[in-house]
C-alpha atoms as a PDB file:
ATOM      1  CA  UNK A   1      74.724   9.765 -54.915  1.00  0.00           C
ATOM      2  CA  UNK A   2      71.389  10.518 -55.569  1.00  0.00           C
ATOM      3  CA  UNK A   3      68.679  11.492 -52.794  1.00  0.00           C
ATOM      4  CA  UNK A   4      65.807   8.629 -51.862  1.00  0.00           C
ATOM      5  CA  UNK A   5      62.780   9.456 -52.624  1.00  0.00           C
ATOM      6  CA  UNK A   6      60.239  10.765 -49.924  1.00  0.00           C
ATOM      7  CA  UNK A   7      57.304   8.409 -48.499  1.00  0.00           C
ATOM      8  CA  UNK A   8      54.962  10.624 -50.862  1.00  0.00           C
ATOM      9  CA  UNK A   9      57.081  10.798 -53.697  1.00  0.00           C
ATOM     10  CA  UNK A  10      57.590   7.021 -53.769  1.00  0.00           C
ATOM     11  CA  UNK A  11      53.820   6.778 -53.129  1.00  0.00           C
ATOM     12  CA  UNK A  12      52.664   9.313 -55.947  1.00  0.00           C
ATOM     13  CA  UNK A  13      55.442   7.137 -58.683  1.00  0.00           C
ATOM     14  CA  UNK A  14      53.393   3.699 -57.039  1.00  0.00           C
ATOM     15  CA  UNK A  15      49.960   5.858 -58.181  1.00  0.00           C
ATOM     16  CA  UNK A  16      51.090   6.789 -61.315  1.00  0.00           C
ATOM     17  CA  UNK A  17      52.586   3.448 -62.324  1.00  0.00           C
ATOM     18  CA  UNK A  18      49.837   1.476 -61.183  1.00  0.00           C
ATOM     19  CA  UNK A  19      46.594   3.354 -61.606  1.00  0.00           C
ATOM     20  CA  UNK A  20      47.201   6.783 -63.350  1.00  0.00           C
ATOM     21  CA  UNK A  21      48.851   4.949 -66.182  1.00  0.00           C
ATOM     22  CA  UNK A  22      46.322   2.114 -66.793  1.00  0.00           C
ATOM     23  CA  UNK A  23      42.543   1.456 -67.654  1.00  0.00           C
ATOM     24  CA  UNK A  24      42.096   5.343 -65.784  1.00  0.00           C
ATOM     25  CA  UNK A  25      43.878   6.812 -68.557  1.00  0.00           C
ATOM     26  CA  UNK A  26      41.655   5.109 -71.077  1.00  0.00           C
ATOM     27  CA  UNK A  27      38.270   6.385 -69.023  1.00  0.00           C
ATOM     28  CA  UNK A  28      40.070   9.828 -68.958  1.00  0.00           C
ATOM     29  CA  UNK A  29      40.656  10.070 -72.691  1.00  0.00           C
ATOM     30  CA  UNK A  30      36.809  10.096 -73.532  1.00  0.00           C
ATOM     31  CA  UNK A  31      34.817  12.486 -74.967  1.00  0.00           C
ATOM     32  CA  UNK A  32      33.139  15.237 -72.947  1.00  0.00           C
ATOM     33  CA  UNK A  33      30.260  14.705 -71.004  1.00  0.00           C
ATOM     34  CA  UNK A  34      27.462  16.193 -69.066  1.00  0.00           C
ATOM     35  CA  UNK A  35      27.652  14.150 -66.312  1.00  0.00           C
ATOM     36  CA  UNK A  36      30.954  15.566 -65.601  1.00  0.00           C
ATOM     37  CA  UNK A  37      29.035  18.907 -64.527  1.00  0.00           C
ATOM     38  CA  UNK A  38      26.188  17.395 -62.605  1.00  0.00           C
ATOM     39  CA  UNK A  39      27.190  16.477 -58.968  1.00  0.00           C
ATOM     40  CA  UNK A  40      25.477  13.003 -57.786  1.00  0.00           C
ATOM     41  CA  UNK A  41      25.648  11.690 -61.125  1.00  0.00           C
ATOM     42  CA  UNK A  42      27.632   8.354 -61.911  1.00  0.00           C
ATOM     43  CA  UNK A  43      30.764   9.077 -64.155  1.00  0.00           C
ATOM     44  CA  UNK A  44      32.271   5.284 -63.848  1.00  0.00           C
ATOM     45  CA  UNK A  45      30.025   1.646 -64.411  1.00  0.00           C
ATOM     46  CA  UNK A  46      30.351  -1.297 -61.964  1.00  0.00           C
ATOM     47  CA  UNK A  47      32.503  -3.125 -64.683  1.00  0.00           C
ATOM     48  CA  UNK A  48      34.665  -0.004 -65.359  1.00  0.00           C
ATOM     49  CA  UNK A  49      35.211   0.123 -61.566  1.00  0.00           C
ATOM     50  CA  UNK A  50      36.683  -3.544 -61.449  1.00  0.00           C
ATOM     51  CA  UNK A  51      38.414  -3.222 -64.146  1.00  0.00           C
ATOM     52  CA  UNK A  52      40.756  -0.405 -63.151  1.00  0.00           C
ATOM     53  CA  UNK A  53      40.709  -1.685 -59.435  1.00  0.00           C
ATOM     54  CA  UNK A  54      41.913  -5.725 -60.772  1.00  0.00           C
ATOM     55  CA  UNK A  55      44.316  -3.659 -62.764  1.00  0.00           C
ATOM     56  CA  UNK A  56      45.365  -1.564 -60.746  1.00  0.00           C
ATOM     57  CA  UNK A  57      46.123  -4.136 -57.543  1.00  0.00           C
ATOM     58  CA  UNK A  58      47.715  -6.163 -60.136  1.00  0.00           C
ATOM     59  CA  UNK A  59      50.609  -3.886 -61.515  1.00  0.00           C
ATOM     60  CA  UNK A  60      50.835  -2.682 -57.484  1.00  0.00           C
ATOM     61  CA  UNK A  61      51.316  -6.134 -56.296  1.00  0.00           C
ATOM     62  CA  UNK A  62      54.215  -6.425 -59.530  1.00  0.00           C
ATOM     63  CA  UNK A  63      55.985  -3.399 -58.117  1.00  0.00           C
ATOM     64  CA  UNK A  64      56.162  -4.330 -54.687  1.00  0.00           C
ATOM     65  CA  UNK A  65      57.105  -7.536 -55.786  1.00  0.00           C
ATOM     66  CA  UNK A  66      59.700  -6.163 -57.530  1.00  0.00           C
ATOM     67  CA  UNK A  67      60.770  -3.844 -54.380  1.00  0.00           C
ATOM     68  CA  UNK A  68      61.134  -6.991 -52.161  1.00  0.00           C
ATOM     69  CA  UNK A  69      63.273  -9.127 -55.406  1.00  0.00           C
ATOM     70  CA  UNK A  70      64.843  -6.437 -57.098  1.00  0.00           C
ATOM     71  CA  UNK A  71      65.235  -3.044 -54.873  1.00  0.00           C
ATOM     72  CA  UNK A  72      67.883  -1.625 -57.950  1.00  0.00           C
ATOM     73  CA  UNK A  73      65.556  -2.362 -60.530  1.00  0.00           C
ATOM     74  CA  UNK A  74      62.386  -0.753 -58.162  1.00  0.00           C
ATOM     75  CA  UNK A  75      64.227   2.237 -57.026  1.00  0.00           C
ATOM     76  CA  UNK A  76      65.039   3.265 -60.772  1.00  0.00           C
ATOM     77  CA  UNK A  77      61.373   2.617 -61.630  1.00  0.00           C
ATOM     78  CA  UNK A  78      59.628   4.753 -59.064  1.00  0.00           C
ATOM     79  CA  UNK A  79      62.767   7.409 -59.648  1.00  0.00           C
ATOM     80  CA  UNK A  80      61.524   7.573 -63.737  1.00  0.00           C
ATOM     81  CA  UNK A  81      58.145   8.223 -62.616  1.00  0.00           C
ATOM     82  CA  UNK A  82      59.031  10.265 -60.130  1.00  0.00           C
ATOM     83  CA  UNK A  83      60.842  13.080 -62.535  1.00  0.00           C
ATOM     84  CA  UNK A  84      58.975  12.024 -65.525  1.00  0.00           C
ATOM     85  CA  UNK A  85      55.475  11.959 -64.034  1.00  0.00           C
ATOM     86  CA  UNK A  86      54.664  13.693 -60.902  1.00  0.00           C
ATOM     87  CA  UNK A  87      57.200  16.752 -60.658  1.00  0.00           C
ATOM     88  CA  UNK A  88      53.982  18.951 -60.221  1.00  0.00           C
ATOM     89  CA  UNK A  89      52.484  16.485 -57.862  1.00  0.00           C
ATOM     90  CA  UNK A  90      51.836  17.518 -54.262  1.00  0.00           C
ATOM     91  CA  UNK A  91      54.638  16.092 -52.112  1.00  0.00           C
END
């Protein structure tokens, strides 16, 4: 039988799932800035920030959905992310 997850590893696969793996990524992916090296400085827009926070709520309310309708289903989710995603992630 495998071991549950902790409350931090089930938290960091909810992260990864529902924001690391969405319109973040896309932000993420650009091309090199300045702005990234001069504190104060804006790095995200208003609509950027909606974006990824509508998305993000979104696929969180889907998964916890899914956690309260289908806990098998949930469990191997957040396990795949888990080991495929965050074994470096603080714990």
């Amino acid at each position: 039988m495998e071991r549950e997850l902790t409350f931090r590893e089930e938290a960091n696969a909810l992260i990864c799932s529902a924001v690391r793996n969405g319109f973040i990524e896309e932000l993420h992916a650009g091309k090199h800035s300045e702005l990234l090296e001069t504190p104060g400085l804006s790095r995200i827009t208003d609509e950027e920030m909606k974006k990824l926070m509508i998305q993000s709520t979104a696929k969180l309310a889907q998964l916890l959905e899914m956690k309260e309708n289908n806990p098998a289903k949930y469990w191997r989710q957040m396990r795949f992310f888990s080991e495929q995603y965050c074994p470096n992630w603080e714990k």
